[in-house]
N, C-alpha and C. Protein backbone atom coordinates (compact mmCIF):
# COMPACT_ATOMS: atom_id res chain seq x y z
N UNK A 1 102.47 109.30 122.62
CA UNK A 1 101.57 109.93 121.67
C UNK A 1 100.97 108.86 120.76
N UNK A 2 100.86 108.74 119.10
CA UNK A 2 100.67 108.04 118.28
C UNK A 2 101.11 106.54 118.41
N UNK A 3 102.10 106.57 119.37
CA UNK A 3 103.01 105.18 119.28
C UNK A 3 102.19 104.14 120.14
N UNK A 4 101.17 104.80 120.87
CA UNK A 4 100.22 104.09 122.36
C UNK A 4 99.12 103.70 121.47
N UNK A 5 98.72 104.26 120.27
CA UNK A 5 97.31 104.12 119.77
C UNK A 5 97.07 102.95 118.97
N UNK A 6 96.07 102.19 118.67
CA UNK A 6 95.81 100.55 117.34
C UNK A 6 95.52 101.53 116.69
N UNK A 7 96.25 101.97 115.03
CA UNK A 7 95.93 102.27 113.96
C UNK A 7 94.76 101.44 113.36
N UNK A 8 93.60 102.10 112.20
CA UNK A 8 92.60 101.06 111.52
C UNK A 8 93.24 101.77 110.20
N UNK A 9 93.43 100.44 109.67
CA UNK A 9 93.68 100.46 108.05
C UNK A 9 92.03 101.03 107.26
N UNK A 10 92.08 101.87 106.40
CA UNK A 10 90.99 101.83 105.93
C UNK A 10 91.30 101.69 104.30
N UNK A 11 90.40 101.40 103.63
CA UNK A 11 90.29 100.38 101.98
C UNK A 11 88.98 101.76 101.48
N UNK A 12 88.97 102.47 100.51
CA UNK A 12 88.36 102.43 100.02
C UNK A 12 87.35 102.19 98.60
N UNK A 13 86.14 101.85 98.62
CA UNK A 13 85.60 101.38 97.58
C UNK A 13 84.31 102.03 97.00
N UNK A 14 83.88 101.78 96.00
CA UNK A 14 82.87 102.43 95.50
C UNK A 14 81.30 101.80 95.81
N UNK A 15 81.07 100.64 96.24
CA UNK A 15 79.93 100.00 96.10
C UNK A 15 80.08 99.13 97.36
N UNK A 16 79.77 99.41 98.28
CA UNK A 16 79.58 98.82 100.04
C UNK A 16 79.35 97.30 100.15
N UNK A 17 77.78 97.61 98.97
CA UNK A 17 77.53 96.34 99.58
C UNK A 17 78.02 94.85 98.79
N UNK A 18 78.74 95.00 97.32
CA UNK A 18 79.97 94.58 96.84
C UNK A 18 80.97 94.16 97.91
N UNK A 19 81.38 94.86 98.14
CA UNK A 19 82.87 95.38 99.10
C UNK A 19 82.22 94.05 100.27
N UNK A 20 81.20 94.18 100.42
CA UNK A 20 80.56 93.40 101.70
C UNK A 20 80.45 91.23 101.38
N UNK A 21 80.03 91.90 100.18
CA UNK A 21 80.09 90.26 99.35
C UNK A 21 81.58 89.85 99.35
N UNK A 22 82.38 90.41 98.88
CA UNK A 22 83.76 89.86 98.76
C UNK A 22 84.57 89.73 99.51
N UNK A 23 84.72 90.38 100.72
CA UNK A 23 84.99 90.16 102.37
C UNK A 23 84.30 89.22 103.04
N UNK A 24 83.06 89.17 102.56
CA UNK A 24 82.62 87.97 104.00
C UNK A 24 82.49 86.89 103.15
N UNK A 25 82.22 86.90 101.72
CA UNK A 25 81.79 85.80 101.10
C UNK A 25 83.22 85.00 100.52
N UNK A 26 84.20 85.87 100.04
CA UNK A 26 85.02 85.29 99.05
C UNK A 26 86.39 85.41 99.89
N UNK A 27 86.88 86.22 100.91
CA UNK A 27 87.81 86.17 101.90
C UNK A 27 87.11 85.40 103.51
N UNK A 28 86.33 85.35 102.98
CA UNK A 28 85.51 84.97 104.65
C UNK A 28 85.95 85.42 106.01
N UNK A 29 85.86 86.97 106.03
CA UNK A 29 86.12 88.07 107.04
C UNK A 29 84.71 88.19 107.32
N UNK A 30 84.42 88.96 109.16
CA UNK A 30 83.39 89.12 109.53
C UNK A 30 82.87 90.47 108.81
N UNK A 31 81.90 91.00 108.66
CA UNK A 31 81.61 92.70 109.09
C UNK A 31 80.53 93.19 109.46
N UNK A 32 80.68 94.21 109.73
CA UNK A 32 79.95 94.95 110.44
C UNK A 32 79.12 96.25 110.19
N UNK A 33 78.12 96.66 109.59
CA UNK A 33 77.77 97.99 109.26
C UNK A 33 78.23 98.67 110.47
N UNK A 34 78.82 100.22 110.23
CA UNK A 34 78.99 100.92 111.31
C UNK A 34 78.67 102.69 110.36
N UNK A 35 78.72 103.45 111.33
CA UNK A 35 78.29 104.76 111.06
C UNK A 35 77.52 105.04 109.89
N UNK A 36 76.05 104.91 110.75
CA UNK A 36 74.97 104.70 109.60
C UNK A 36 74.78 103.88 108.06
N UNK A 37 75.53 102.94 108.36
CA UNK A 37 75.64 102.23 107.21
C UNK A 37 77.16 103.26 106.05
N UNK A 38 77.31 103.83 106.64
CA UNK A 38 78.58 104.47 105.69
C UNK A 38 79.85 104.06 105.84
N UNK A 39 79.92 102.83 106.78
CA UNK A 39 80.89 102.61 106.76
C UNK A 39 80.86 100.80 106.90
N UNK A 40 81.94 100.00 107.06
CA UNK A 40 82.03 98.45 106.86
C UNK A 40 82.95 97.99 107.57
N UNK A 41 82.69 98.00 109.23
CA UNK A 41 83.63 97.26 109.56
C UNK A 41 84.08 96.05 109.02
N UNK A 42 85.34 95.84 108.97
CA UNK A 42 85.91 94.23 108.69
C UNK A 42 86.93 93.37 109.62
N UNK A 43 87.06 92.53 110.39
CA UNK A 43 87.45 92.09 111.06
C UNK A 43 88.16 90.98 110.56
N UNK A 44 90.16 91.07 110.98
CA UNK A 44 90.57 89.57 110.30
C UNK A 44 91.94 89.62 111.44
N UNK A 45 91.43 88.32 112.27
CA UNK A 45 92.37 88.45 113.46
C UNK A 45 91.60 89.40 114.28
N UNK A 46 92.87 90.05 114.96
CA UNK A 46 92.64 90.89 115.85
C UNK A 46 92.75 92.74 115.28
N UNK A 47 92.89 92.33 113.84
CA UNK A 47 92.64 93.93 113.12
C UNK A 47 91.21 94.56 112.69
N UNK A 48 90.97 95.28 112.85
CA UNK A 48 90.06 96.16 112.31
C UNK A 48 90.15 96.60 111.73
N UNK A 49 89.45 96.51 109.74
CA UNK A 49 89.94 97.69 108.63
C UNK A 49 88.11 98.53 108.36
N UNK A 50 88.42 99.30 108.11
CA UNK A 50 87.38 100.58 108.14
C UNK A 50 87.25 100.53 106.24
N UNK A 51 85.99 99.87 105.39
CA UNK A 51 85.91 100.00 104.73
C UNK A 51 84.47 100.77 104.03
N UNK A 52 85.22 102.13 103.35
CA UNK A 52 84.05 103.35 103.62
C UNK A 52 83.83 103.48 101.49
N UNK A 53 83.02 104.12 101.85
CA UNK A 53 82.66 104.72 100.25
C UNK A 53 83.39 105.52 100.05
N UNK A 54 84.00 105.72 98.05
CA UNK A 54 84.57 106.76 98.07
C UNK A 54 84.77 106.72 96.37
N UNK A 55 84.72 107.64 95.72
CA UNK A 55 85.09 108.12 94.45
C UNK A 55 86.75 107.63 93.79
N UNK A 56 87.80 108.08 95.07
CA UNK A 56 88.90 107.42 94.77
C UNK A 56 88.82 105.89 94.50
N UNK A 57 88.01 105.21 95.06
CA UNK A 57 88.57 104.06 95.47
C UNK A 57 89.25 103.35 94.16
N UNK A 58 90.07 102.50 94.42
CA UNK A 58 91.36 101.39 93.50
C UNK A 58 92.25 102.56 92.40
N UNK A 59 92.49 103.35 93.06
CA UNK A 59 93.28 104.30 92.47
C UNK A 59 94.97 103.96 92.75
N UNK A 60 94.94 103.59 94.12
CA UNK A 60 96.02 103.62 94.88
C UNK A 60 96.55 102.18 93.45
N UNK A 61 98.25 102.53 93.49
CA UNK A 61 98.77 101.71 92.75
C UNK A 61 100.00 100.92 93.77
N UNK A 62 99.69 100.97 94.70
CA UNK A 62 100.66 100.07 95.51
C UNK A 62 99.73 99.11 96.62
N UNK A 63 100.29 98.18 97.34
CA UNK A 63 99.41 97.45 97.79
C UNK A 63 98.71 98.05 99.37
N UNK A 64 97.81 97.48 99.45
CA UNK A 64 96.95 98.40 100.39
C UNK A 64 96.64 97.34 101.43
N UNK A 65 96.41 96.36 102.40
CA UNK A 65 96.42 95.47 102.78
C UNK A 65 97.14 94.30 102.32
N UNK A 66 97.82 93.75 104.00
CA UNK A 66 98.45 92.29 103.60
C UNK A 66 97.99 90.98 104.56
N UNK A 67 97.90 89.89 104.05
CA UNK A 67 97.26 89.20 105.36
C UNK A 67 98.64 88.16 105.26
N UNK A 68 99.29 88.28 106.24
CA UNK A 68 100.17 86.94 107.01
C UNK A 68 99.48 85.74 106.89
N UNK A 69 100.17 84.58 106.36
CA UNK A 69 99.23 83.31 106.07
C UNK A 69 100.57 82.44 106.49
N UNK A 70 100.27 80.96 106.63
CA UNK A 70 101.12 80.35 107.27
C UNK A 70 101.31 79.13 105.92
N UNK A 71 100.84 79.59 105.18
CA UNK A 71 100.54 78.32 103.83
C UNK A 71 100.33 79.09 102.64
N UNK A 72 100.95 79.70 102.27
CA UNK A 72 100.46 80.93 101.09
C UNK A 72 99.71 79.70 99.84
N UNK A 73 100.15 78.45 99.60
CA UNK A 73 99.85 77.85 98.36
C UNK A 73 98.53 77.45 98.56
N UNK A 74 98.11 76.84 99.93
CA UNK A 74 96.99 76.38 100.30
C UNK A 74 95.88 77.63 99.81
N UNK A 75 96.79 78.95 100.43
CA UNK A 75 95.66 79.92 100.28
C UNK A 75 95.35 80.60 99.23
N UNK A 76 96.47 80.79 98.22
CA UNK A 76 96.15 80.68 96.77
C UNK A 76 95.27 79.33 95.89
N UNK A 77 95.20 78.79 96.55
CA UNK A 77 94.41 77.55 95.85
C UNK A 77 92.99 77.50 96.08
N UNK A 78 92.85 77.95 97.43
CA UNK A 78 91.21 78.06 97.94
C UNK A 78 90.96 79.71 97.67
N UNK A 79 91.40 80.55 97.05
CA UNK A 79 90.97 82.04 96.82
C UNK A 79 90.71 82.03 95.40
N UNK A 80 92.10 81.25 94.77
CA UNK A 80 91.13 80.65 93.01
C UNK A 80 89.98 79.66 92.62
N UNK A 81 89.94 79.33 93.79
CA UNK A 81 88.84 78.31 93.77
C UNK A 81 87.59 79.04 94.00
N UNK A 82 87.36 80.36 94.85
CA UNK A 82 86.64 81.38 94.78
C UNK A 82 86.21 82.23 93.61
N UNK A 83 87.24 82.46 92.53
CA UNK A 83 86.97 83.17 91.88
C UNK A 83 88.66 84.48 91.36
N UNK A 84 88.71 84.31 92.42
CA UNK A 84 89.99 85.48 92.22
C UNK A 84 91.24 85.05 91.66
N UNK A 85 91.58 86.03 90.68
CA UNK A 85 92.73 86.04 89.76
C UNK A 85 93.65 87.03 90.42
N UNK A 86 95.18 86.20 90.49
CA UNK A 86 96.26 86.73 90.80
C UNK A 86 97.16 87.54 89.98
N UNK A 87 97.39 88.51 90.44
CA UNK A 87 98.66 89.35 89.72
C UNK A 87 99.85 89.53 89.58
N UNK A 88 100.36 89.73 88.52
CA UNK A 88 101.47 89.79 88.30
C UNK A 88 102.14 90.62 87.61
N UNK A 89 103.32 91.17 88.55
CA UNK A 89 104.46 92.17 88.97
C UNK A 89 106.11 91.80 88.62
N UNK A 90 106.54 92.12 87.68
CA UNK A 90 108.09 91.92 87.41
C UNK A 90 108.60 92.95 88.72
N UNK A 91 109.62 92.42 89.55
CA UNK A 91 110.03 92.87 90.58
C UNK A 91 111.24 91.95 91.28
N UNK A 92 112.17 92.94 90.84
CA UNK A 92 113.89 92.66 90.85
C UNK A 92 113.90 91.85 92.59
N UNK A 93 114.62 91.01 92.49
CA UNK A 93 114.52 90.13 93.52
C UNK A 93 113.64 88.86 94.00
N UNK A 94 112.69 89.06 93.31
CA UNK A 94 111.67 87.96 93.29
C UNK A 94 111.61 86.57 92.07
N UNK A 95 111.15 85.72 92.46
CA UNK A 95 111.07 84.67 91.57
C UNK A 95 109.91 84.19 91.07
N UNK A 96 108.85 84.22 90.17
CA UNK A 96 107.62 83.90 90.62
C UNK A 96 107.70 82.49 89.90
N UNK A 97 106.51 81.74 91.12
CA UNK A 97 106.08 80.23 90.54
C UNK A 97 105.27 80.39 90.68
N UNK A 98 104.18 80.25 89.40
CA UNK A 98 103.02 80.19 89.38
C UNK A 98 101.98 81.69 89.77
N UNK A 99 101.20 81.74 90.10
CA UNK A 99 100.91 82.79 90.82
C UNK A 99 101.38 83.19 92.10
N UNK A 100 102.88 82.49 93.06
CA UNK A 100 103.48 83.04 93.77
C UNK A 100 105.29 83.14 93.81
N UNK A 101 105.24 84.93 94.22
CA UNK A 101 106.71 85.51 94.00
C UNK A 101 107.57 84.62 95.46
N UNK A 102 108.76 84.39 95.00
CA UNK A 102 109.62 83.98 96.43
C UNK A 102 110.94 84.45 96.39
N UNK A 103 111.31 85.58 97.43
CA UNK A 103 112.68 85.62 97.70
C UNK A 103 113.00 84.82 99.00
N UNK A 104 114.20 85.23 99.11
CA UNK A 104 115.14 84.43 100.78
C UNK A 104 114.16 84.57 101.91
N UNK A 105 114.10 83.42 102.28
CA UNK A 105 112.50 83.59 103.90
C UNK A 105 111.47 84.28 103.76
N UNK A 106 110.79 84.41 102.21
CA UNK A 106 109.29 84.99 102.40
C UNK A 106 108.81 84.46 100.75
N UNK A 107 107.27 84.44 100.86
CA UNK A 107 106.78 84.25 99.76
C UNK A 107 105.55 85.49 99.65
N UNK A 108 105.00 85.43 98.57
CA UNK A 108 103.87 86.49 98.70
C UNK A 108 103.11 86.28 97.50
N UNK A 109 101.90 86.50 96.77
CA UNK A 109 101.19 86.97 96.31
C UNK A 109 100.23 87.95 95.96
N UNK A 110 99.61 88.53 95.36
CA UNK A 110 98.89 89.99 94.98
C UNK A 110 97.29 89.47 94.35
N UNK A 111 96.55 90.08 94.74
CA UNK A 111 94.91 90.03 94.38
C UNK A 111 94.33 91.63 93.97
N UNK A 112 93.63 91.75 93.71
CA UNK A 112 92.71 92.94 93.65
C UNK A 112 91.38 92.63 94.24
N UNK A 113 90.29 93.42 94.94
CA UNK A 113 89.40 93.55 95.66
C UNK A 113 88.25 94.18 94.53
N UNK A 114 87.25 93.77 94.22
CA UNK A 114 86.45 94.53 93.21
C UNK A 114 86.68 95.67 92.37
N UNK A 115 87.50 97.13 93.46
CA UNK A 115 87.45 98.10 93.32
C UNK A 115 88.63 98.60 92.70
N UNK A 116 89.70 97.29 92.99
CA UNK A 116 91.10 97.33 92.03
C UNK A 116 92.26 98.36 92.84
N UNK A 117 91.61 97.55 94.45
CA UNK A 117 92.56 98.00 95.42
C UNK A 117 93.90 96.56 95.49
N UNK A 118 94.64 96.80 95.93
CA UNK A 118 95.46 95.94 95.88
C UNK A 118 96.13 95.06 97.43
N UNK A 119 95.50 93.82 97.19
CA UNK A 119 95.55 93.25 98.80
C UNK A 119 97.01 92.14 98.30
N UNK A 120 97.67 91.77 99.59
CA UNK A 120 98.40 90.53 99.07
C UNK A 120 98.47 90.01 100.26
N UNK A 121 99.01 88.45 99.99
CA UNK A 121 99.36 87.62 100.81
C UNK A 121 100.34 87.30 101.22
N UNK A 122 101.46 87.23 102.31
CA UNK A 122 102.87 86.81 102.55
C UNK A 122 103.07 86.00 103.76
N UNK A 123 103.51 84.48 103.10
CA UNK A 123 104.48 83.76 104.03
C UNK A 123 106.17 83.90 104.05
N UNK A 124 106.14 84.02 105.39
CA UNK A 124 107.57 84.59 106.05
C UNK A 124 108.24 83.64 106.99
């Protein structure tokens, strides 16, 4: 059933073509207009996230996308160098340096997306 199918993450946001600047320009992901322009493909790897218009959008208070990185510091360094400010979360088990948290075999960091959706980063 469900278990055979590629799930698409979808993000939603209020302003497309925003949403479009900060994906291709400031994460440097591909995209794609799709269904009449109402929607934004985004491509990173071999995932597909479906980023659509919406009234909710950055409501959600937990994180909503994560991208696997093999260098989290490198990639915190070239995403502030973009523009983007990291967040920060008191969260039992973690240690943070700097703008990144580290427990036993993983590191991670937290961003927000224009819309004040919540993306992060984790080396594992």
């Amino acid at each position: 059933m469900l278990g055979n199918t590629d799930p698409t993450p979808m993000i939603a946001v209020k302003d497309l073509d925003r949403a479009r600047k900060f994906y291709e320009e400031t994460l440097g992901l591909e995209t794609i207009e799709a269904m009449a322009g109402e929607v934004l493909e985004v491509k990173s790897g071999g995932t597909k996230i479906d980023v659509y218009r919406s009234e909710c959008a950055g409501t959600n208070k937990a994180t909503t996308l994560t991208f696997p990185v093999d260098d989290i510091a490198s990639e915190v360094r070239e995403l502030k160098d973009k523009g983007i400010i990291f967040e920060h979360y008191d969260m039992d088990g973690l240690t943070r340096n700097g703008d990144v948290y580290e427990a036993e075999g993983m590191k991670t960091a937290w961003f927000k997306d224009p819309d004040g959706n919540i993306l992060s980063l984790i080396e594992a």
